[in-house]
N, C-alpha and C. Protein backbone atom coordinates (compact mmCIF):
# COMPACT_ATOMS: atom_id res chain seq x y z
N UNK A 1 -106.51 39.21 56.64
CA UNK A 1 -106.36 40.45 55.90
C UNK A 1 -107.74 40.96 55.53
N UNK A 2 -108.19 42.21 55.90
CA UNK A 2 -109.34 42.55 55.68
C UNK A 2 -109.64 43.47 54.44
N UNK A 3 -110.14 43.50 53.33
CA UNK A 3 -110.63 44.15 51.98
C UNK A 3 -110.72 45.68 52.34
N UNK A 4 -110.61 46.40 51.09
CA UNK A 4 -111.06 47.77 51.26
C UNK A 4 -109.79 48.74 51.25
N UNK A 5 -110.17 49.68 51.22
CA UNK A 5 -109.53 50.56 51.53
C UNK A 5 -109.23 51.20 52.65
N UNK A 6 -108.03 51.57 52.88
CA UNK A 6 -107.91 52.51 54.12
C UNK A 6 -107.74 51.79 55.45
N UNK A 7 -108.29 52.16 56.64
CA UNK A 7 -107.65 51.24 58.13
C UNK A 7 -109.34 51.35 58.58
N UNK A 8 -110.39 51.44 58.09
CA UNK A 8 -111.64 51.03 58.19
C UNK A 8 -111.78 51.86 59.98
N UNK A 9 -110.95 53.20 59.84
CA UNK A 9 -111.65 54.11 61.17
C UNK A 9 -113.03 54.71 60.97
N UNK A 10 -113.66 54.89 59.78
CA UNK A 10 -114.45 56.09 59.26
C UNK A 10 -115.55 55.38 59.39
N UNK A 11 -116.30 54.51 60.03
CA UNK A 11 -117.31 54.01 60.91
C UNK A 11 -118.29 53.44 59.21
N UNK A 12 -119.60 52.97 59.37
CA UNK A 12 -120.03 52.23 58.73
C UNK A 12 -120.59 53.39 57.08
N UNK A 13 -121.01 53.05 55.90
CA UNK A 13 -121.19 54.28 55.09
C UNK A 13 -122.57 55.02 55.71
N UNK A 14 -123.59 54.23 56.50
CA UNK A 14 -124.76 54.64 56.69
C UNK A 14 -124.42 55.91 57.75
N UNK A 15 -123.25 55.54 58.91
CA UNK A 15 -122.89 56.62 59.28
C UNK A 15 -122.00 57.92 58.76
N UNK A 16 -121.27 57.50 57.56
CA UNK A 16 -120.45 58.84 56.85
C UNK A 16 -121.25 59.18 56.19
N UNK A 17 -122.50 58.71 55.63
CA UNK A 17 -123.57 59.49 54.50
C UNK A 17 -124.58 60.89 55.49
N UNK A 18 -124.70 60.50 56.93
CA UNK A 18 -125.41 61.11 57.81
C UNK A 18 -125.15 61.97 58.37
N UNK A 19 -123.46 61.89 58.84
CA UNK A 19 -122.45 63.02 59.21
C UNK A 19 -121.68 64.16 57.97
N UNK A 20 -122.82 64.00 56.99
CA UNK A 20 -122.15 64.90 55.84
C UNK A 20 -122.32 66.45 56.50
N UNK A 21 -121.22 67.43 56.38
CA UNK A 21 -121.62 68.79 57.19
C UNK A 21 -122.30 69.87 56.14
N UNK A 22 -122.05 69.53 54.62
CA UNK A 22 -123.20 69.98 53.62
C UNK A 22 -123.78 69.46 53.34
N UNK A 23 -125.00 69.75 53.31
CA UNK A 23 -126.24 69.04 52.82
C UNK A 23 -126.24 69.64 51.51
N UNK A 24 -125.98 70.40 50.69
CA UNK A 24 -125.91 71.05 49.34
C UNK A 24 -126.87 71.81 49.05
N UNK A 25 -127.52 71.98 48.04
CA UNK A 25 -128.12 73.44 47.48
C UNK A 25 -129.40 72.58 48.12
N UNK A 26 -130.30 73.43 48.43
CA UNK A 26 -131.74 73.14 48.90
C UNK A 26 -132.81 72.86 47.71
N UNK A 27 -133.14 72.12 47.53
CA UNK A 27 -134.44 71.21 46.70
C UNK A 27 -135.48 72.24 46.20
N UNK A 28 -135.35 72.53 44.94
CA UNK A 28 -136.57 73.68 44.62
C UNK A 28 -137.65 72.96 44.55
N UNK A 29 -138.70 73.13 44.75
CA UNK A 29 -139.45 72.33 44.88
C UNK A 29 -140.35 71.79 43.36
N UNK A 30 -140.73 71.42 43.05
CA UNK A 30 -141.56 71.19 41.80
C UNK A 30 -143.04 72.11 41.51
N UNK A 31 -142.72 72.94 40.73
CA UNK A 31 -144.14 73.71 40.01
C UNK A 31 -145.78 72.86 40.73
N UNK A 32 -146.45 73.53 40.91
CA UNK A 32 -147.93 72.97 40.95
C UNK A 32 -148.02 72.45 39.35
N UNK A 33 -148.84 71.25 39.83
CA UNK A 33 -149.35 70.48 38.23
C UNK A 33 -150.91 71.07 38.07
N UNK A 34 -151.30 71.61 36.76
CA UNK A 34 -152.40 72.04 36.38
C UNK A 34 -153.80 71.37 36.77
N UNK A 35 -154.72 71.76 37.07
CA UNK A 35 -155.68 70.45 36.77
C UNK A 35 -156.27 70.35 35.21
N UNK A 36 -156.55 68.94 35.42
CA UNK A 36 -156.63 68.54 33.98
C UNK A 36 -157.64 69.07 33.27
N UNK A 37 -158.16 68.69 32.24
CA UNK A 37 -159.27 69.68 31.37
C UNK A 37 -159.78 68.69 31.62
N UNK A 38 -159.97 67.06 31.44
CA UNK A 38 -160.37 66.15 31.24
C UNK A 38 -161.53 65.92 32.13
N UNK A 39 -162.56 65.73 31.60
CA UNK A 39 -163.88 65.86 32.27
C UNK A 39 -164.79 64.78 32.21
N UNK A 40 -165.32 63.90 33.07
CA UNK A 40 -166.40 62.78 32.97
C UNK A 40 -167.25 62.86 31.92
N UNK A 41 -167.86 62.24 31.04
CA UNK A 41 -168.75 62.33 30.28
C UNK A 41 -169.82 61.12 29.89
N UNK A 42 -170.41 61.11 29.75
CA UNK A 42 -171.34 59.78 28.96
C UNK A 42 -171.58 60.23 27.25
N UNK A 43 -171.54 58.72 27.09
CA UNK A 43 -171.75 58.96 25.23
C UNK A 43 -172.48 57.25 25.32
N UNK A 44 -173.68 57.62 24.67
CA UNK A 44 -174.61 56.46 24.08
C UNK A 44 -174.93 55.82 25.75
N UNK A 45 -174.87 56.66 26.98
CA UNK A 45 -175.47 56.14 28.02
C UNK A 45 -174.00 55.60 29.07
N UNK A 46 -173.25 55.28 28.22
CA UNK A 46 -172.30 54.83 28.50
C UNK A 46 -170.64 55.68 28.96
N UNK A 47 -170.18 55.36 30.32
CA UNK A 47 -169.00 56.63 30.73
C UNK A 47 -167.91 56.40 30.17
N UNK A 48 -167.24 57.54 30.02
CA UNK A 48 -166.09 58.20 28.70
C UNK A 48 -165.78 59.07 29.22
N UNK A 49 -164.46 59.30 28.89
CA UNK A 49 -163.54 60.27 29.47
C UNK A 49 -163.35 61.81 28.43
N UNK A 50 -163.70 62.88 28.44
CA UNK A 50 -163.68 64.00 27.44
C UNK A 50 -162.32 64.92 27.72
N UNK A 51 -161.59 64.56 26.46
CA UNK A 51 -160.40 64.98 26.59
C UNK A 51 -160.13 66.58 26.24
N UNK A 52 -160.63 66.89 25.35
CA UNK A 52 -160.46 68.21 24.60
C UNK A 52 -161.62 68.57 23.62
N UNK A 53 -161.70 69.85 23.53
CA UNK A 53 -162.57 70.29 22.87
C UNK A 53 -162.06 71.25 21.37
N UNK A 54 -162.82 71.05 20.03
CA UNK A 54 -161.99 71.41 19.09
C UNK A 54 -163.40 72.60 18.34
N UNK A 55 -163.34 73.86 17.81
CA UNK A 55 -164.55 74.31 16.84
C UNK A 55 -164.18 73.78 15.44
N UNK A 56 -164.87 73.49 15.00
CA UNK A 56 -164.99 73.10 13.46
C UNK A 56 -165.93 73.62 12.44
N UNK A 57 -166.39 73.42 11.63
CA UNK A 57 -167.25 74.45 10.42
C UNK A 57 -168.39 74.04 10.80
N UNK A 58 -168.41 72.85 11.28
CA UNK A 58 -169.71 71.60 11.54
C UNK A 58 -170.43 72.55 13.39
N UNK A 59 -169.12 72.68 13.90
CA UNK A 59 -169.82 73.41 15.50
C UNK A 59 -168.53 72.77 16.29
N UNK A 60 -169.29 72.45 17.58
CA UNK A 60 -168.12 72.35 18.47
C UNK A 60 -167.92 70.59 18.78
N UNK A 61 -166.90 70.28 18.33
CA UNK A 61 -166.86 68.28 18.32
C UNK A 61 -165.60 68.18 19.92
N UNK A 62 -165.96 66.98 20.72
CA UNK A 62 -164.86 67.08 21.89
C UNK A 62 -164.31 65.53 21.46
N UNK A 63 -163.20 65.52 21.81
CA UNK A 63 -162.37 64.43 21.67
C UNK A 63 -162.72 63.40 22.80
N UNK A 64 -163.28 62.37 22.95
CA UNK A 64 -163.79 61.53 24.00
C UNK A 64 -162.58 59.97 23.87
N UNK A 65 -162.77 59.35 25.09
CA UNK A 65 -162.02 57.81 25.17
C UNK A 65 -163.19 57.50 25.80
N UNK A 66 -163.14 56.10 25.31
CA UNK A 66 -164.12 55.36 25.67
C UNK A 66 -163.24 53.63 26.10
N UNK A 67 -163.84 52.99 27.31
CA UNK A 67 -163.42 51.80 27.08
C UNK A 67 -164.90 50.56 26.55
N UNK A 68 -164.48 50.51 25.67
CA UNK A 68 -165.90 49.04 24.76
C UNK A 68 -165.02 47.70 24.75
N UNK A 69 -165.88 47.13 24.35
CA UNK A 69 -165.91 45.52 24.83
C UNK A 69 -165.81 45.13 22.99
N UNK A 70 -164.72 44.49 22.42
CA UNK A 70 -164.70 44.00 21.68
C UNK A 70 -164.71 42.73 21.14
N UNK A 71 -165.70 41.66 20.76
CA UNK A 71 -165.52 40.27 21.24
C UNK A 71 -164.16 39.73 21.00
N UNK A 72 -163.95 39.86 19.98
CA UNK A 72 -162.42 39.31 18.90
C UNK A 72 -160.92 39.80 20.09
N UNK A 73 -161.31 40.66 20.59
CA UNK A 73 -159.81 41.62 22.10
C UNK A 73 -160.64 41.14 23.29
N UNK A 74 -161.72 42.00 23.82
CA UNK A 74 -161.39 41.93 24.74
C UNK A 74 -162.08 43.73 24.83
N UNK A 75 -161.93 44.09 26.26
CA UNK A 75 -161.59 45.38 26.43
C UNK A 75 -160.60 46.48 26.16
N UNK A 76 -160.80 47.10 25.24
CA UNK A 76 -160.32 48.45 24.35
C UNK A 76 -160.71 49.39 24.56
N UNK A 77 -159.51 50.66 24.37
CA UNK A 77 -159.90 51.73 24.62
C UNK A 77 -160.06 52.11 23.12
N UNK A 78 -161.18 53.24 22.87
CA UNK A 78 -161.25 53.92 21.51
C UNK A 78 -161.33 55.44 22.10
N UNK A 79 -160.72 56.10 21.27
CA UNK A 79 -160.24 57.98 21.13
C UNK A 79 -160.77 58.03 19.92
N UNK A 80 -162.33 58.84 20.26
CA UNK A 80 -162.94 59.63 18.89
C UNK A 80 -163.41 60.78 18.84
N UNK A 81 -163.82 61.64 17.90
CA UNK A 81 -164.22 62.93 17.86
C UNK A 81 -165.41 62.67 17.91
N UNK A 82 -166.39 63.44 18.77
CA UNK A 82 -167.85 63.34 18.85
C UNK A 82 -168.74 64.94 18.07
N UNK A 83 -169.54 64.78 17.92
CA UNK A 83 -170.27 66.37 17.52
C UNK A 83 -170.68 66.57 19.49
N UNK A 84 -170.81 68.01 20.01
CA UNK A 84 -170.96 68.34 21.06
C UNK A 84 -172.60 67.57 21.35
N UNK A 85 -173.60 67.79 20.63
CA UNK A 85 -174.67 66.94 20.93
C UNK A 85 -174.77 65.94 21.60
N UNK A 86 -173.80 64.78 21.03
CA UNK A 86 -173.50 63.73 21.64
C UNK A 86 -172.95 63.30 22.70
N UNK A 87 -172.61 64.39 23.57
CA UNK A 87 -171.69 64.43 24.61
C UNK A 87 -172.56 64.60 25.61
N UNK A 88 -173.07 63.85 26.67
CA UNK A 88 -173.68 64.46 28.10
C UNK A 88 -172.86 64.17 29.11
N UNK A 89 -172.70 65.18 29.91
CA UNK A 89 -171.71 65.64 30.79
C UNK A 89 -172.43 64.99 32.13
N UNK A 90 -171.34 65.00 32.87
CA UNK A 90 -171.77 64.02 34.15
C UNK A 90 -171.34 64.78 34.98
N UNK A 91 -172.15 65.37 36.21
CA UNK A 91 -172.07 66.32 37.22
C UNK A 91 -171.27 65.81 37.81
């Protein structure tokens, strides 16, 4: 006695998934993704990632990540606000 349903004419599923005669609504495709703002940077000599840029009363400070070496961890990332001075940009 063989399992299933039905008298097993309708051939294997890999073939009823293939012989479908709608394929259904056509695939919109996905929006273009922006490019990022996020820009190479060095801080204290050292490369950092510059996330955003903010004005403040002080001038213009950019939001930087940095990965440093902490003895007690290990390698960490830190996210800090820099004054623009401190920021040299990497061609």
């Amino acid at each position: 006695m063989r399992g299933g349903y039905g008298s097993g004419d309708h051939g294997t599923l890999a073939e009823r998934v293939a012989g479908r005669g709608d394929p259904g609504p056509a695939a919109v495709p996905d929006p273009p993704v922006p490019h990022t703002p996020a820009r190479h940077c060095r801080v204290d000599g050292e490369p950092s990632l510059l996330v955003e840029w903010c004005r403040t009363e002080r001038g213009w400070e950019g939001r930087v990540v940095s990965v440093v070496w902490v003895d007690a961890v290990g390698w960490a990332t830190v996210a800090r606000w820099l004054p623009a001075a401190d920021i040299e940009p990497v061609p």
